[in-house]
N, C-alpha and C. Protein backbone atom coordinates (compact mmCIF):
# COMPACT_ATOMS: atom_id res chain seq x y z
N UNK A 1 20.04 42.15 24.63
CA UNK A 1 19.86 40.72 24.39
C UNK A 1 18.38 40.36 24.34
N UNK A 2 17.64 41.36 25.45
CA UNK A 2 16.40 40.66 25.09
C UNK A 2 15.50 41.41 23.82
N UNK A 3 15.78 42.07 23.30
CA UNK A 3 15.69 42.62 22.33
C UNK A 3 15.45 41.72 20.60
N UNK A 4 16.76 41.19 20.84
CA UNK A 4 17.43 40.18 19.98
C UNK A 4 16.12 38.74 20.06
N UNK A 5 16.03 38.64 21.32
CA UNK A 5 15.13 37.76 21.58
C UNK A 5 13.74 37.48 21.10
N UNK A 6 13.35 38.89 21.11
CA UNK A 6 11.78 39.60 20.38
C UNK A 6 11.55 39.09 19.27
N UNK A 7 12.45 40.04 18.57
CA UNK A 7 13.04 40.47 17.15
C UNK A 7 13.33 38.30 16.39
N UNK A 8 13.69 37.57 17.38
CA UNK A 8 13.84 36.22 16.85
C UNK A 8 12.55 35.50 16.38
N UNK A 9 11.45 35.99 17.59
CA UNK A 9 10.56 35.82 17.96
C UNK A 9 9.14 36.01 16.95
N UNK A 10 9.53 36.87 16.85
CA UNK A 10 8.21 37.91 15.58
C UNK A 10 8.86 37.10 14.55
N UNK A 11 10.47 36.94 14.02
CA UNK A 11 10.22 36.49 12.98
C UNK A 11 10.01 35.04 12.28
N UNK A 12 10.17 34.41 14.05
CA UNK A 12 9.56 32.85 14.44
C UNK A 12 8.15 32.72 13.60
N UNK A 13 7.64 33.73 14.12
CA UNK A 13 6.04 33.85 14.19
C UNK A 13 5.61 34.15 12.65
N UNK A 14 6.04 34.97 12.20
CA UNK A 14 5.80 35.36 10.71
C UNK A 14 5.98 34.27 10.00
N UNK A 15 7.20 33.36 10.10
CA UNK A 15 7.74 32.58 8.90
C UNK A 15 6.85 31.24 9.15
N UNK A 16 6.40 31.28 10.39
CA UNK A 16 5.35 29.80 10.90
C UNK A 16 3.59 30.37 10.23
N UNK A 17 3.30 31.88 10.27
CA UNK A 17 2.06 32.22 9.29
C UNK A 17 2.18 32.34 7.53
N UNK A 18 3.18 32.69 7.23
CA UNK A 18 3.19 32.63 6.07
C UNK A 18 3.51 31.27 5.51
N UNK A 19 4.07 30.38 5.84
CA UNK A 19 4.08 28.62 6.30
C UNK A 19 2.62 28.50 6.08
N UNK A 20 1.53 28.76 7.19
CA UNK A 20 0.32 28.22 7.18
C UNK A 20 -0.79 28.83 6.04
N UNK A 21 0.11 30.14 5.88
CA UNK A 21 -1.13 30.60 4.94
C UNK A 21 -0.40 29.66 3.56
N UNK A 22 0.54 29.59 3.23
CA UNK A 22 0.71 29.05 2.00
C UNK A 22 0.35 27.52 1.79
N UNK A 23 0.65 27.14 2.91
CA UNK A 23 0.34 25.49 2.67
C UNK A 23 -0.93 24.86 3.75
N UNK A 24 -1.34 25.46 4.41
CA UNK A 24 -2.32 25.36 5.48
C UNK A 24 -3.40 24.47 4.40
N UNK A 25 -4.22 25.28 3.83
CA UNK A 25 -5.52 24.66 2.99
C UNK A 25 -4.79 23.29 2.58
N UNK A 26 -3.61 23.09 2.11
CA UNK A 26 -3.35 22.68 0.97
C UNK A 26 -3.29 20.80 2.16
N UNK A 27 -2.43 20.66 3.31
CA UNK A 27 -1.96 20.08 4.16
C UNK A 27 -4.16 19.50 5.09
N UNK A 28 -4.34 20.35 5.45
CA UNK A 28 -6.16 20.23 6.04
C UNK A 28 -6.46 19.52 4.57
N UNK A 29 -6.81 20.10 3.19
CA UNK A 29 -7.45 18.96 2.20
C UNK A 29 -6.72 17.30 1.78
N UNK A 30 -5.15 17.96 2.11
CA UNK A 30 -4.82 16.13 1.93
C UNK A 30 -4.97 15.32 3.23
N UNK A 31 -4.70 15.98 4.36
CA UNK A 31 -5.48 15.18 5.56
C UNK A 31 -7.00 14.17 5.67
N UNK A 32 -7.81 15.43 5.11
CA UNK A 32 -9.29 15.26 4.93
C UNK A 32 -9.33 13.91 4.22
N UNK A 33 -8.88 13.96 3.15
CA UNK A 33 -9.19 12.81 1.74
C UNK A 33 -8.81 11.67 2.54
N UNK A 34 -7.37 11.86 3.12
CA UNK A 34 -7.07 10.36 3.56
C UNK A 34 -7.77 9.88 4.84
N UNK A 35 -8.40 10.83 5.35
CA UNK A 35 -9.48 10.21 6.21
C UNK A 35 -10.90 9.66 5.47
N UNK A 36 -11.29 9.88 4.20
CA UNK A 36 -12.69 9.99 3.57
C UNK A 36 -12.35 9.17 2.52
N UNK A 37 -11.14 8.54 2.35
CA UNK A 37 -10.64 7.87 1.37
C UNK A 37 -10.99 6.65 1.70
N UNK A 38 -12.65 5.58 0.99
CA UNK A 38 -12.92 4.41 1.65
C UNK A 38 -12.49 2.98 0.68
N UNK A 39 -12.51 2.10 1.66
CA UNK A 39 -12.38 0.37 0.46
C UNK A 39 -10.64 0.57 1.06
N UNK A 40 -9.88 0.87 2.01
CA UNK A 40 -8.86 1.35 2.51
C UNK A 40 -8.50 -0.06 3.72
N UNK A 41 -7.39 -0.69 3.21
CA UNK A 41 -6.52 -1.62 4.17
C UNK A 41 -5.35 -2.12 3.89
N UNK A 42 -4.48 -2.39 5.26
CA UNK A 42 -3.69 -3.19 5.13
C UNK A 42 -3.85 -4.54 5.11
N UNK A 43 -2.95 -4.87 4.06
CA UNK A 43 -3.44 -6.84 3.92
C UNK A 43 -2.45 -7.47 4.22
N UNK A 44 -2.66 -8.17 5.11
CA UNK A 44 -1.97 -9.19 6.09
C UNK A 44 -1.65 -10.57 5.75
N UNK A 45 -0.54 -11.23 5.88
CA UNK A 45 -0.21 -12.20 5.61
C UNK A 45 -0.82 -13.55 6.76
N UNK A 46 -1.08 -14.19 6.90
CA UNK A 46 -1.88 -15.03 7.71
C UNK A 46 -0.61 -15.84 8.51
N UNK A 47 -0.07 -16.28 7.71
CA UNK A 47 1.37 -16.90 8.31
C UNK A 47 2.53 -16.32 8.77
N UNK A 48 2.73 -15.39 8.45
CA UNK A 48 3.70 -14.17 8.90
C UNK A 48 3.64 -13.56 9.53
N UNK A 49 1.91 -12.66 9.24
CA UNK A 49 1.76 -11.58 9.93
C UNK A 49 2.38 -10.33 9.45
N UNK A 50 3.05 -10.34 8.43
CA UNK A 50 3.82 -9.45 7.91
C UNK A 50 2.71 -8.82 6.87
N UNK A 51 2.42 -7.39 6.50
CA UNK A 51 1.61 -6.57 5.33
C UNK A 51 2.62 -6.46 4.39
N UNK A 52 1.50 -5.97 3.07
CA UNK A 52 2.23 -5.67 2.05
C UNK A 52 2.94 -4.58 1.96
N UNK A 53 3.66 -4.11 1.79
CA UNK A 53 3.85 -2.57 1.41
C UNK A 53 5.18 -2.38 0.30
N UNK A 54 5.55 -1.73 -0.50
CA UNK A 54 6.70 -1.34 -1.53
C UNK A 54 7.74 -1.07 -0.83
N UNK A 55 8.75 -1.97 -1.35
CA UNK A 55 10.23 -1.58 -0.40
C UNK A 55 10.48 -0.21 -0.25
N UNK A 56 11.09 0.02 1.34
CA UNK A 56 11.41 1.01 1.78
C UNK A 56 10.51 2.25 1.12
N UNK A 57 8.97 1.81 1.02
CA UNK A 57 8.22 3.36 0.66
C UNK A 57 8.78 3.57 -0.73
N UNK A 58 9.21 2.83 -1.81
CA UNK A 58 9.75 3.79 -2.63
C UNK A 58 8.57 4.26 -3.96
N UNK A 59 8.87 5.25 -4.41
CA UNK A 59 7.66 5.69 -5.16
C UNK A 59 8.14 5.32 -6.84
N UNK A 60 9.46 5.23 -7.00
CA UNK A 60 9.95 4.56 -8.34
C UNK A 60 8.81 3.12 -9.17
N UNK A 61 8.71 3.60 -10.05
CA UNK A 61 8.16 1.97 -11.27
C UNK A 61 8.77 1.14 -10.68
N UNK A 62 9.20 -0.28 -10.54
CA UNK A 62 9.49 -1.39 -10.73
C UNK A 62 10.16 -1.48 -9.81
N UNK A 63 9.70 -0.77 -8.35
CA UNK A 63 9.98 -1.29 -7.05
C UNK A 63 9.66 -2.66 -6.52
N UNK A 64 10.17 -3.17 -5.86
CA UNK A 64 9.77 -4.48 -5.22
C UNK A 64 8.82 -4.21 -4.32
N UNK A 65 7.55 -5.48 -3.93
CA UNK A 65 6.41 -5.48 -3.46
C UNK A 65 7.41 -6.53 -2.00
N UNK A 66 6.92 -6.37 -0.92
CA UNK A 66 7.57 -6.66 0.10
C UNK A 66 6.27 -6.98 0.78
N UNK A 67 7.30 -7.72 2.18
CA UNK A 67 6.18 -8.47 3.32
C UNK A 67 7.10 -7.43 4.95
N UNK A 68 6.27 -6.70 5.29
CA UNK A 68 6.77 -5.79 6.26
C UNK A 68 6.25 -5.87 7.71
N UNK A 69 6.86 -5.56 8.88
CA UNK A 69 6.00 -5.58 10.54
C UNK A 69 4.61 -4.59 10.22
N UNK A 70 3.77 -4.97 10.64
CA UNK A 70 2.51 -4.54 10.36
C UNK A 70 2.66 -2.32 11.29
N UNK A 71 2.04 -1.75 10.44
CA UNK A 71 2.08 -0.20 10.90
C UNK A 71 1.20 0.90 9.87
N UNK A 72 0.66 1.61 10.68
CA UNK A 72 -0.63 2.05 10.16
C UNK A 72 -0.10 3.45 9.43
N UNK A 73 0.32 3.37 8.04
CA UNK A 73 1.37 3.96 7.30
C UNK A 73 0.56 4.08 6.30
N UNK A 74 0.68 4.96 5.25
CA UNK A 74 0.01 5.46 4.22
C UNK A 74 0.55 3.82 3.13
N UNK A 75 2.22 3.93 2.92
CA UNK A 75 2.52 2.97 2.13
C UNK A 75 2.54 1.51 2.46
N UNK A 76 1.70 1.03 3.71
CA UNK A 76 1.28 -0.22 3.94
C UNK A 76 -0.75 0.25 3.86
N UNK A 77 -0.85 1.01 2.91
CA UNK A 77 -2.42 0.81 3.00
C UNK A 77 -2.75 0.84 1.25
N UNK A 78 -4.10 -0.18 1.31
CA UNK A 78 -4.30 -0.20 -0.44
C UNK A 78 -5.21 -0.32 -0.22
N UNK A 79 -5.76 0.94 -1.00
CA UNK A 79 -7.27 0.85 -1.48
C UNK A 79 -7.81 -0.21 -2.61
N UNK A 80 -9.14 -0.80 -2.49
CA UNK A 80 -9.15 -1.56 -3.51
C UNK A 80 -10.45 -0.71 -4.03
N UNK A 81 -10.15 -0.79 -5.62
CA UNK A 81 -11.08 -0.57 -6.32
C UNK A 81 -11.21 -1.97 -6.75
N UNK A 82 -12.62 -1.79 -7.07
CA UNK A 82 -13.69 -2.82 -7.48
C UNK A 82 -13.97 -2.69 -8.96
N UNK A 83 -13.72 -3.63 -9.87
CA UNK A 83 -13.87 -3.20 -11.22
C UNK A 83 -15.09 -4.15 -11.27
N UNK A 84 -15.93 -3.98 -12.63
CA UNK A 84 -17.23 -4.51 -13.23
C UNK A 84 -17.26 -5.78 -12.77
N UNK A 85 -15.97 -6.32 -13.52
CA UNK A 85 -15.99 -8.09 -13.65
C UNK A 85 -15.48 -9.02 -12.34
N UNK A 86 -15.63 -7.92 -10.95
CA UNK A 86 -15.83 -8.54 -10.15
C UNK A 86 -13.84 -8.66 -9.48
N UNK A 87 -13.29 -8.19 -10.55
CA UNK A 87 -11.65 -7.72 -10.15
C UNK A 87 -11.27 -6.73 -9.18
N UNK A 88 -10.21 -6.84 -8.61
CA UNK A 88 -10.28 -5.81 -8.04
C UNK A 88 -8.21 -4.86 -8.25
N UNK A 89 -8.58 -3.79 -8.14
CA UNK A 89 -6.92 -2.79 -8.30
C UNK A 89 -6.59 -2.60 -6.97
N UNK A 90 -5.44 -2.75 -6.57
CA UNK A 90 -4.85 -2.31 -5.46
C UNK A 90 -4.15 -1.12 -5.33
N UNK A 91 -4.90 -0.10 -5.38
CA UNK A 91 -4.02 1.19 -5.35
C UNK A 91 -3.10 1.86 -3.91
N UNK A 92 -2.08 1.94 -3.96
CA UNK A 92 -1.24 2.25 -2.80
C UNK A 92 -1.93 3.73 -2.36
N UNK A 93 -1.82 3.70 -1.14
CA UNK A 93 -1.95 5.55 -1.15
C UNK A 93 -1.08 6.16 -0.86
N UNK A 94 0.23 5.70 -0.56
CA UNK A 94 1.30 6.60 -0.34
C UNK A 94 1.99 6.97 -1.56
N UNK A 95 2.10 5.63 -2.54
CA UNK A 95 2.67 6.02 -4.01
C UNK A 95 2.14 6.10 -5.47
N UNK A 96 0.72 5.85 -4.79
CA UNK A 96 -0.91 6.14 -5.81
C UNK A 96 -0.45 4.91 -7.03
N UNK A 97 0.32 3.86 -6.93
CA UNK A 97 0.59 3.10 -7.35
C UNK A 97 0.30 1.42 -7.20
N UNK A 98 0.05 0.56 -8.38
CA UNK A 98 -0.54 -0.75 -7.58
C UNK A 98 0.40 -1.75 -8.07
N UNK A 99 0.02 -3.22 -7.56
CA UNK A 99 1.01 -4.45 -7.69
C UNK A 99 0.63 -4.98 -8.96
N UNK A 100 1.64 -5.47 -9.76
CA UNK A 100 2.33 -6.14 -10.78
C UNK A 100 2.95 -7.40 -10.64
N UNK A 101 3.03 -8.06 -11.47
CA UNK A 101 4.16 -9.20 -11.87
C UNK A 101 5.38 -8.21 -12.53
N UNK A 102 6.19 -8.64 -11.88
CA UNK A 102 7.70 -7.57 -12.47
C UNK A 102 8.05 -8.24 -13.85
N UNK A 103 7.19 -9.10 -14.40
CA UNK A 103 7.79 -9.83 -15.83
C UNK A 103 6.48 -10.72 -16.21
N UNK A 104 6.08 -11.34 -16.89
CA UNK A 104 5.37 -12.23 -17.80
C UNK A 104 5.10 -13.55 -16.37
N UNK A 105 3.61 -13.31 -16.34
CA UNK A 105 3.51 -13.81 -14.89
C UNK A 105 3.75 -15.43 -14.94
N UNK A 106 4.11 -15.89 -14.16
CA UNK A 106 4.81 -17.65 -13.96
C UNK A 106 5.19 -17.99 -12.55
N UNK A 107 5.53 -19.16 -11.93
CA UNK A 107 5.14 -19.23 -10.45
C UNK A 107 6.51 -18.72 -10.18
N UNK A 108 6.83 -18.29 -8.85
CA UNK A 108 8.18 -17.67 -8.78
C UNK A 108 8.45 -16.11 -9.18
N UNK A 109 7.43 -15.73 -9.78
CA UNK A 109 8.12 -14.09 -10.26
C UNK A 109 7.61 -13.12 -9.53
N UNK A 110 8.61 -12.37 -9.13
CA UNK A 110 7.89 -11.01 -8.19
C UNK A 110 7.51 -10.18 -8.30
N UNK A 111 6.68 -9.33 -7.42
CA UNK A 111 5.78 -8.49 -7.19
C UNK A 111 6.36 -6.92 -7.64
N UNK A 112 6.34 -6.27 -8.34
CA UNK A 112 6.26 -4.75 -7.98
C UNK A 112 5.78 -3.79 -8.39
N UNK A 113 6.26 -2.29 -8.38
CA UNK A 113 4.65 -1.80 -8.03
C UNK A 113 5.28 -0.92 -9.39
N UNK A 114 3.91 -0.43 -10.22
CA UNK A 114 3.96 -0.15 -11.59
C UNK A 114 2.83 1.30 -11.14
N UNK A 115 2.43 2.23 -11.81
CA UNK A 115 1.42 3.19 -12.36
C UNK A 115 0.60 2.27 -12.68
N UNK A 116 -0.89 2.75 -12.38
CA UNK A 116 -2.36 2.48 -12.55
C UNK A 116 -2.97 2.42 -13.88
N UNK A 117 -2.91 1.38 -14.93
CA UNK A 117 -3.29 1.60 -16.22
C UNK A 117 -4.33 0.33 -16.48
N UNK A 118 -4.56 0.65 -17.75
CA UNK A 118 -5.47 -0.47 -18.29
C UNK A 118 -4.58 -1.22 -18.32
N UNK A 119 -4.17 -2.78 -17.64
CA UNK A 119 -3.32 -3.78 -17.81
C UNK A 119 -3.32 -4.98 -16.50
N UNK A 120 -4.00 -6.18 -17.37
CA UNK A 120 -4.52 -6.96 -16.84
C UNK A 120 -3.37 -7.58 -15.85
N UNK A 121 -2.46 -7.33 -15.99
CA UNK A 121 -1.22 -7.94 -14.85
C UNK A 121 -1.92 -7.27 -13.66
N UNK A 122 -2.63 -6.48 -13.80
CA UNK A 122 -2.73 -5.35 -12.52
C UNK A 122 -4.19 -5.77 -11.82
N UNK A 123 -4.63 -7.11 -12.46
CA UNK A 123 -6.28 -7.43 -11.90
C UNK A 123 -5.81 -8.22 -11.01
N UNK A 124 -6.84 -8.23 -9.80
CA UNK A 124 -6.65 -9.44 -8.97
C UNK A 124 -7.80 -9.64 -8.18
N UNK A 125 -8.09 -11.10 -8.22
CA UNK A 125 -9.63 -11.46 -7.30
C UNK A 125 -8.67 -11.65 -5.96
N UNK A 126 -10.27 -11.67 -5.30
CA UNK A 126 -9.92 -11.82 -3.84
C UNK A 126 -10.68 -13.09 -3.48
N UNK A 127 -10.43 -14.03 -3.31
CA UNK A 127 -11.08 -15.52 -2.79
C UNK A 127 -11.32 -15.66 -1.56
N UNK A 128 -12.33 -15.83 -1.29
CA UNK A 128 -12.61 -15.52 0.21
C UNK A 128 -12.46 -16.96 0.79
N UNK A 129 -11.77 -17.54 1.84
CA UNK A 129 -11.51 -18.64 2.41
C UNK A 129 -12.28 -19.06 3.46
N UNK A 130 -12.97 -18.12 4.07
CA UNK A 130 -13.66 -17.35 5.08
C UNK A 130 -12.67 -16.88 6.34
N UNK A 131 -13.56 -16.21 7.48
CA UNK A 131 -13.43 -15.87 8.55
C UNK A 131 -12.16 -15.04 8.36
N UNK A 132 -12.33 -13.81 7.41
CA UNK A 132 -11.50 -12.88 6.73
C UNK A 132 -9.89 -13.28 6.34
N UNK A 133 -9.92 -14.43 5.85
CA UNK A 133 -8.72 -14.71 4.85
C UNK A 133 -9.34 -15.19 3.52
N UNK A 134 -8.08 -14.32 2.49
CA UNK A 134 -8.39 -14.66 1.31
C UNK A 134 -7.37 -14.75 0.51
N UNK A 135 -7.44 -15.75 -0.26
CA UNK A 135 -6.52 -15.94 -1.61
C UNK A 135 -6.43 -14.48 -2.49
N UNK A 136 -4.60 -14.03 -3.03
CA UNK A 136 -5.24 -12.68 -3.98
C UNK A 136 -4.59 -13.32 -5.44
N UNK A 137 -5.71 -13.84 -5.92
CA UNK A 137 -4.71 -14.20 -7.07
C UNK A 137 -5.42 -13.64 -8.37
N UNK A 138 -3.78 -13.26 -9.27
CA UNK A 138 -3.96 -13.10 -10.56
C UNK A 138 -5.14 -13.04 -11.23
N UNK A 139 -5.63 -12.57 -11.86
CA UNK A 139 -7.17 -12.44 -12.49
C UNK A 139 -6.26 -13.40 -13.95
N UNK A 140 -7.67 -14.38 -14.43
CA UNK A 140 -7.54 -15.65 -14.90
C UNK A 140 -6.14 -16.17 -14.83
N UNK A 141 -5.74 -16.55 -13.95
CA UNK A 141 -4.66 -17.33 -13.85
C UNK A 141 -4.99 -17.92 -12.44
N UNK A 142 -4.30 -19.16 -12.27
CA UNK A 142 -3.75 -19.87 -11.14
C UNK A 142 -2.77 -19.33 -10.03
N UNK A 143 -1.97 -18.47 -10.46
CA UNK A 143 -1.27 -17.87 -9.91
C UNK A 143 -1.38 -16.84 -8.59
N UNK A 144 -1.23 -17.14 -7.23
CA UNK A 144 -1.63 -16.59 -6.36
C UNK A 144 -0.52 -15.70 -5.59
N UNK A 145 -0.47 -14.40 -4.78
CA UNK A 145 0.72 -13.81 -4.35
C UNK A 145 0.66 -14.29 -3.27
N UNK A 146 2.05 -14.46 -3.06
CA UNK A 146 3.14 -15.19 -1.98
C UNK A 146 3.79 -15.10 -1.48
N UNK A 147 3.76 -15.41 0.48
CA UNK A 147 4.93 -14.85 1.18
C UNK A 147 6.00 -16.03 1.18
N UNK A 148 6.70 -16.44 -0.01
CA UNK A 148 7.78 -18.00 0.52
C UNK A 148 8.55 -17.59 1.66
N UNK A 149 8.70 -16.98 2.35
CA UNK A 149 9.44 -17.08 3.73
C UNK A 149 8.73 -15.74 4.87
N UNK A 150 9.00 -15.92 6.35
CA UNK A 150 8.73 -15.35 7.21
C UNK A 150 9.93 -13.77 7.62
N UNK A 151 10.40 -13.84 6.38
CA UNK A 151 11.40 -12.60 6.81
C UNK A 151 10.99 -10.95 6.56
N UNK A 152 11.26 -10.50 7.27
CA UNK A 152 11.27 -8.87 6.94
C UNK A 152 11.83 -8.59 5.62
N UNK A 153 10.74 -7.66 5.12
CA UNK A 153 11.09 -7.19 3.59
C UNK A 153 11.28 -8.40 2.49
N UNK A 154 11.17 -9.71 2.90
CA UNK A 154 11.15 -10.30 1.67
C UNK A 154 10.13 -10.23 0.56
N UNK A 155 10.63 -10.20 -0.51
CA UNK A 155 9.74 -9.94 -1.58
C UNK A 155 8.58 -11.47 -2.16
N UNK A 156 7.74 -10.38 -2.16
CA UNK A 156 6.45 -11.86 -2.61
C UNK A 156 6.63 -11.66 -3.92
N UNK A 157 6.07 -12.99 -4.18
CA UNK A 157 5.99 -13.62 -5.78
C UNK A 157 4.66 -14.40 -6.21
N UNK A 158 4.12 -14.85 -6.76
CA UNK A 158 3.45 -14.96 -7.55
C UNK A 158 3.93 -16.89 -7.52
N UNK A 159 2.73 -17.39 -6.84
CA UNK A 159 2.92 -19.15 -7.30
C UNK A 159 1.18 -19.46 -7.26
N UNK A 160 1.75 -20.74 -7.88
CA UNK A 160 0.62 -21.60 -7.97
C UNK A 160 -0.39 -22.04 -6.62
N UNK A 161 -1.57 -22.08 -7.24
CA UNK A 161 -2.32 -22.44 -5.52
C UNK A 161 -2.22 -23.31 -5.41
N UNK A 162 -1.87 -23.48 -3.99
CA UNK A 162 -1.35 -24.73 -3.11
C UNK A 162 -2.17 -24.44 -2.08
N UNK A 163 -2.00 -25.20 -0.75
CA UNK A 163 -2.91 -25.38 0.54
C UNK A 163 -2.18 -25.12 1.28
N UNK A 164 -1.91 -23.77 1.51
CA UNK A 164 -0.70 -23.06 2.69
C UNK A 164 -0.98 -21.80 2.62
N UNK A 165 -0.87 -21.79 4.14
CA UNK A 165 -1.47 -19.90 4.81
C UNK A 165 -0.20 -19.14 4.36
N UNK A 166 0.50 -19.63 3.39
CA UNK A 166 1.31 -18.41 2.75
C UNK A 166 0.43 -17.59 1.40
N UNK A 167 -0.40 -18.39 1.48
CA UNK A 167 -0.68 -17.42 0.20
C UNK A 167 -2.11 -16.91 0.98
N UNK A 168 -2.38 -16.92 1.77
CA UNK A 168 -3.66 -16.09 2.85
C UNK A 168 -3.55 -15.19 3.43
N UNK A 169 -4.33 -13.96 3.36
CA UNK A 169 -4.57 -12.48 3.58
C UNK A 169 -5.50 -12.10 4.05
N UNK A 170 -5.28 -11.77 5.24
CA UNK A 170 -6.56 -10.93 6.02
C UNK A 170 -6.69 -9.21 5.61
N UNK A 171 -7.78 -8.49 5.29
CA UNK A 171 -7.46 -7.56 5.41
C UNK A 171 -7.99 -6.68 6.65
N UNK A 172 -7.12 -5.45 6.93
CA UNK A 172 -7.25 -4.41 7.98
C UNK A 172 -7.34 -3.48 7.94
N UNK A 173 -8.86 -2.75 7.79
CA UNK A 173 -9.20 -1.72 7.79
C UNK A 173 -8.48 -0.71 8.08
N UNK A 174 -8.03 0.20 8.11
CA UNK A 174 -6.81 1.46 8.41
C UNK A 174 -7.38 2.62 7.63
N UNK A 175 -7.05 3.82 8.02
CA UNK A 175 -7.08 5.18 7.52
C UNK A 175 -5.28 6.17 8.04
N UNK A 176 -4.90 5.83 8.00
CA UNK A 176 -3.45 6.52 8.38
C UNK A 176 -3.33 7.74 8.05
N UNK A 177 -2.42 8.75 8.46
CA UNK A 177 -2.70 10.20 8.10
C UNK A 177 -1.21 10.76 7.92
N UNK A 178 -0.58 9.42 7.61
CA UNK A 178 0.73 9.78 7.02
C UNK A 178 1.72 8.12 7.00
């Protein structure tokens, strides 16, 4: 029996090195990046308290953009790139994907998350309100994203600016490592 035990043992051991030799480098360089990966936060709803993140993590096109309990998660973190004209892209890092109007933008229409292309649905300024809240709205449009209710997973939409900490966003620095 204890034999059996060894013999389990060694081949514990083997199948956990050949594990590390195959994916070791590979697991240490995607670690690395998402630590060195900067312009990196979760953005917070001011009235809720709820972040953005893509329903249930999903990595599909034309997922819904959601308002979630705040958690230091790859798919509640968005990098923003900074474009020329002062726009900025919200790239997810869990699904390397950013936010959309799911249709021809108008007040009421929701959020979800599309591939990274040239396409102006995909610009968005950040209005600074101060004392780190900001409006994220639509690049040339009126149209600002919106938590209309305080619930878990409800999906934001896209309305007109109005004077309500629903459409106000703090952001929160984060680096998550999964």
């Amino acid at each position: 029996m204890k034999k059996v035990w060894i013999i389990l043992a060694v081949i514990a051991g083997l199948i956990i090195l050949l594990f590390l030799i195959m994916f070791g480098q590979r697991m240490f360089h995607n670690l690395r990046r998402k630590r060195e990966t900067v312009n990196t936060y979760a953005i917070q709803n001011l009235k809720t308290g709820l972040n953005i993140r893509p329903y249930n993590a999903g990595i599909r096109d034309g997922i819904s953009i959601i308002q979630y309990k705040p958690a230091n998660w790859e798919c509640m973190t968005w990098q923003m790139i900074r474009l020329k004209d002062g726009a900025v892209l919200l790239k997810n890092l869990y699904t390397q994907k950013t936010i959309q109007p799911a249709e021809e933008p108008a007040p009421g229409v929701p959020l979800c998350q599309q591939p990274l292309e040239a396409n102006p649905y995909q610009y968005w300024e950040f209005i600074d309100e101060g004392e780190n809240a900001f409006r994220i709205r639509l690049k040339d449009t009126d149209l600002c994203i919106t938590a209309d209710n305080d619930e878990n997973n409800a999906v934001l939409v896209l309305r007109q600016w109005m004077d309500d900490s629903s459409q106000q966003w703090k952001l929160i620095e984060q680096h998550p490592i999964m």
